[in-house]
Protein backbone atom coordinates (compact mmCIF):
# COMPACT_ATOMS: atom_id res chain seq x y z
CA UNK A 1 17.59 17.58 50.99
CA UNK A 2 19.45 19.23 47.79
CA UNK A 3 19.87 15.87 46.35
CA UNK A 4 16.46 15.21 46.51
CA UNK A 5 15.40 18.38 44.94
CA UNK A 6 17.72 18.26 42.04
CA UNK A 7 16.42 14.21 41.45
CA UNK A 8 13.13 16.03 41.13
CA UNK A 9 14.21 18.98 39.09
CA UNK A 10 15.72 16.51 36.53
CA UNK A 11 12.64 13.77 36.45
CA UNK A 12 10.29 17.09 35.21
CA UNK A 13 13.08 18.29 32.82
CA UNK A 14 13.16 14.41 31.27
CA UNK A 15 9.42 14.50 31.46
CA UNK A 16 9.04 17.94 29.92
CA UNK A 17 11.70 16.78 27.07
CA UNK A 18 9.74 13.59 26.42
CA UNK A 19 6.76 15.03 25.47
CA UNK A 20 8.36 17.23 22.41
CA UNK A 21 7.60 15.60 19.44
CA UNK A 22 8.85 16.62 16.03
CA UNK A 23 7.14 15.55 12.75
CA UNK A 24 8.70 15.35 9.79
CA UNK A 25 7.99 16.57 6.34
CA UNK A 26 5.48 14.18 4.26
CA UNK A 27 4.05 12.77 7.74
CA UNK A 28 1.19 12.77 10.04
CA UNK A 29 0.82 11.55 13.31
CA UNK A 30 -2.38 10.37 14.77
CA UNK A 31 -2.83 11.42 18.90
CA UNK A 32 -5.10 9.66 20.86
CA UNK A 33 -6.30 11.69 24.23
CA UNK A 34 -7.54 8.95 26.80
CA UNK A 35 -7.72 5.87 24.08
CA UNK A 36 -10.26 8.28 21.53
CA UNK A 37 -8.82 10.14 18.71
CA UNK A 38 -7.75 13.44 19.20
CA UNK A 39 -5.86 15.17 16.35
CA UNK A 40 -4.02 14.68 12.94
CA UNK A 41 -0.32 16.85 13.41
CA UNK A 42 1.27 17.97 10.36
CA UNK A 43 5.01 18.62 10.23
CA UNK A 44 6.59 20.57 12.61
CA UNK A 45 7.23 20.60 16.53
CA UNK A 46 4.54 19.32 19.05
CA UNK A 47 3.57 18.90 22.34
CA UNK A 48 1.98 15.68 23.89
CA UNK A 49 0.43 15.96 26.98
CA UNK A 50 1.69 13.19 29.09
CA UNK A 51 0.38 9.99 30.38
CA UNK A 52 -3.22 11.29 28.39
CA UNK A 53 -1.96 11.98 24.92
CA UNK A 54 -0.30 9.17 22.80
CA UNK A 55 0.80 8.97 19.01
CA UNK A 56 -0.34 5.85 17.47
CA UNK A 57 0.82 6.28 14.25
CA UNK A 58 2.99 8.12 12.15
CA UNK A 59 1.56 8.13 8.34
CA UNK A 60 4.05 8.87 5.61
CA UNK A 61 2.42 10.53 2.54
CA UNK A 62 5.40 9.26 0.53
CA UNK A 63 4.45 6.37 -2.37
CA UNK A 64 4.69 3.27 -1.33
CA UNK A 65 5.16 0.27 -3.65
CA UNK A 66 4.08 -3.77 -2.91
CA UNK A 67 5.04 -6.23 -5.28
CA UNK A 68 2.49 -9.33 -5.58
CA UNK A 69 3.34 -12.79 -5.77
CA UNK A 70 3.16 -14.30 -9.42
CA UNK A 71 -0.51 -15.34 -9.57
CA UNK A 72 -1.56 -18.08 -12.09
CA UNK A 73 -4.68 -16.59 -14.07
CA UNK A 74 -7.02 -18.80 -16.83
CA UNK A 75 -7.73 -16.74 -19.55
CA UNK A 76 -10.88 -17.50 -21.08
CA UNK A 77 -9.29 -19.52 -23.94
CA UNK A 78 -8.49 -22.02 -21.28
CA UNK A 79 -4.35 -20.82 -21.10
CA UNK A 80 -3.05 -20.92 -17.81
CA UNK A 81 -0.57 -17.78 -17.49
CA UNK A 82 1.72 -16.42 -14.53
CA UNK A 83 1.59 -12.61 -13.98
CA UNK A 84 3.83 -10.26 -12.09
CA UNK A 85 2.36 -7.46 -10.37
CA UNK A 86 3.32 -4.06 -8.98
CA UNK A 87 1.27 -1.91 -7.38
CA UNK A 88 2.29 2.15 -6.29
CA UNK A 89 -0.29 4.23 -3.99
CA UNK A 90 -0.23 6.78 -1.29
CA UNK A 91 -2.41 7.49 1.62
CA UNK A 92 -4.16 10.18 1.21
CA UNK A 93 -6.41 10.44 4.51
CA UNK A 94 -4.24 9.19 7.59
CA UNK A 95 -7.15 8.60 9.36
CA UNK A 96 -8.79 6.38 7.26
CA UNK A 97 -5.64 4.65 7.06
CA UNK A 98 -4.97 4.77 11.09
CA UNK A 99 -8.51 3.22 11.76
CA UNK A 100 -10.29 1.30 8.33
CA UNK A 101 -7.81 -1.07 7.77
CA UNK A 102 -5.38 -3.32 9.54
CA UNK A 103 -2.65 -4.40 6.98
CA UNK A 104 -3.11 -2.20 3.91
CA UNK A 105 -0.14 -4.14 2.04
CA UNK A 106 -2.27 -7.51 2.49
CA UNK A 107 -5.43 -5.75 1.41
CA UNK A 108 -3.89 -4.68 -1.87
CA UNK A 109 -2.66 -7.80 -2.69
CA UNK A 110 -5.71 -10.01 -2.27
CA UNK A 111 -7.63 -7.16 -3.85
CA UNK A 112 -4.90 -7.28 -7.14
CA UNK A 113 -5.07 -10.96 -7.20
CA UNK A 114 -8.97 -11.21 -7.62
CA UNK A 115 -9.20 -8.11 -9.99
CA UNK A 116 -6.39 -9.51 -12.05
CA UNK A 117 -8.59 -13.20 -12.32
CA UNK A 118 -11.64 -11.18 -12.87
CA UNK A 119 -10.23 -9.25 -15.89
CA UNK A 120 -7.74 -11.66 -17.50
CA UNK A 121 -10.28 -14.45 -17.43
CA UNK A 122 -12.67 -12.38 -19.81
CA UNK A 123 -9.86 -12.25 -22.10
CA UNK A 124 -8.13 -14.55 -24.51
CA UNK A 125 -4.09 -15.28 -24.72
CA UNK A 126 -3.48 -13.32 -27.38
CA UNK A 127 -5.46 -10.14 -26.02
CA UNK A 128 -3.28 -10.70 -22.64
CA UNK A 129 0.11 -10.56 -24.03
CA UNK A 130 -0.74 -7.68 -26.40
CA UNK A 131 -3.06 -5.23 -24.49
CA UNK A 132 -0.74 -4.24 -21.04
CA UNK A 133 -1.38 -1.12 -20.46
CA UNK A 134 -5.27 -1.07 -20.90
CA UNK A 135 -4.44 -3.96 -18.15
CA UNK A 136 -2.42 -1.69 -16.65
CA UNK A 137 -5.27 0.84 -16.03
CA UNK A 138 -8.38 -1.28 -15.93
CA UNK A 139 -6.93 -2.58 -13.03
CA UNK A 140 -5.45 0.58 -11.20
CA UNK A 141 -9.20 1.60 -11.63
CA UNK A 142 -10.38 -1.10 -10.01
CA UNK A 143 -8.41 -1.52 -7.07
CA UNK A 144 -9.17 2.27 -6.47
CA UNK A 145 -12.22 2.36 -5.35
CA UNK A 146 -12.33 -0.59 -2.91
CA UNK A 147 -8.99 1.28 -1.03
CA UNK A 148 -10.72 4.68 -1.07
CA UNK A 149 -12.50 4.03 2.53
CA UNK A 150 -9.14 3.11 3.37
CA UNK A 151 -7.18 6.49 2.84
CA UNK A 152 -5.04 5.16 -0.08
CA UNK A 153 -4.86 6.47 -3.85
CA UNK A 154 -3.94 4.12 -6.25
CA UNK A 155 -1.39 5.47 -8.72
CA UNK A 156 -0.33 2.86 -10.87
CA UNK A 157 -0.46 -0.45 -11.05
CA UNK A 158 1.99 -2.34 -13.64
CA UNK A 159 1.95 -6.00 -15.02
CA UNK A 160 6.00 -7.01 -15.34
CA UNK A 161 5.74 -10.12 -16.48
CA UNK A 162 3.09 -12.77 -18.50
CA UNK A 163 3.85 -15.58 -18.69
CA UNK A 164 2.29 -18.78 -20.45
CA UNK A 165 3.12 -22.45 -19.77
CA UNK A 166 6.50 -23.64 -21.49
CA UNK A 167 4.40 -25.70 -24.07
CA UNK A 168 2.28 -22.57 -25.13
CA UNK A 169 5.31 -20.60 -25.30
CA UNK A 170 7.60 -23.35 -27.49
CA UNK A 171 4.46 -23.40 -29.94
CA UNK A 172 4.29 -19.50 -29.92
CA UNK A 173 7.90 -19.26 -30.89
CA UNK A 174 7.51 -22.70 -33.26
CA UNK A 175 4.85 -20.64 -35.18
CA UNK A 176 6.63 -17.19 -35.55
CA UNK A 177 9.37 -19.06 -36.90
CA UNK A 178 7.38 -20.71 -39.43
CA UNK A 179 5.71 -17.47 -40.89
CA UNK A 180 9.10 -15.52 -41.05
């Protein structure tokens, strides 16, 4: 009979112990009650109520960076160019980000690769290579507002490399050595 009592005293002391939650600084958890959502906790300690209450997700607030695949681009001069691509945001609404979209890294990046087409293909080769930062921002602009029903603030987003075929490039520097 004692053994059986102290089995039981120790399954509600593990049960009591695994519903104690702490949250960390620059987090939120998202609690579901019964499958619905419930509550948004902020840092500190919690209680789950168990078997009903569930976290299913743990935001971090920190920035987060995703680096796109080179994407070939046609300028409107008819150059073919490859262009590097990072891209820095933060969620700002762990909610919207918990429930309006699945795979926010994919979303950015097919959202970066059709802006970037869209805006380098009203511009010429020479405009690319010289105007980076008013690509820089046009595009962070851009990308903002589509990602805004999904709880994430673009900060930046920065072209690291442009680069033109080999031929275009080998006439380039054939040309700046003949004028120097």
């Amino acid at each position: 009979m004692n053994i059986v009592v102290w089995v039981l005293v120790l399954a509600v002391i593990a049960l009591a112990i695994s519903c104690i939650r702490i949250n960390h600084q620059q987090h939120e958890m998202i609690v579901e009650r019964l499958g619905r959502f419930c509550k948004i906790w902020d840092p500190g300690l919690h209680f789950l109520i168990p078997i009903v209450d569930r976290v299913v997700m743990d935001a971090s607030l920190k920035e987060r960076v995703v680096t796109i695949d080179p994407q070939s681009v046609i300028t409107k001069d008819n150059c073919t160019v490859r262009v590097d691509v990072v891209v820095f945001y933060r969620v700002v609404n762990s909610y919207d980000f918990c429930y309006g979209v699945d795979n926010a890294a994919f979303g950015i990046e097919n959202l970066v690769a059709t802006t970037l087409r869209n805006i380098i293909g009203d511009m010429e080769l020479d405009q690319t290579l010289s105007a980076r930062q008013q690509l820089n921002d046009k595009m962070a602009e851009m990308i903002n507002k589509p990602t805004e029903p999904w709880g994430i603030k673009i900060l930046r987003a920065e072209i690291k490399n442009i680069r033109p075929p080999a031929d275009v490039q080998s006439s380039m520097e054939k040309q700046l050595k003949s004028e120097r």
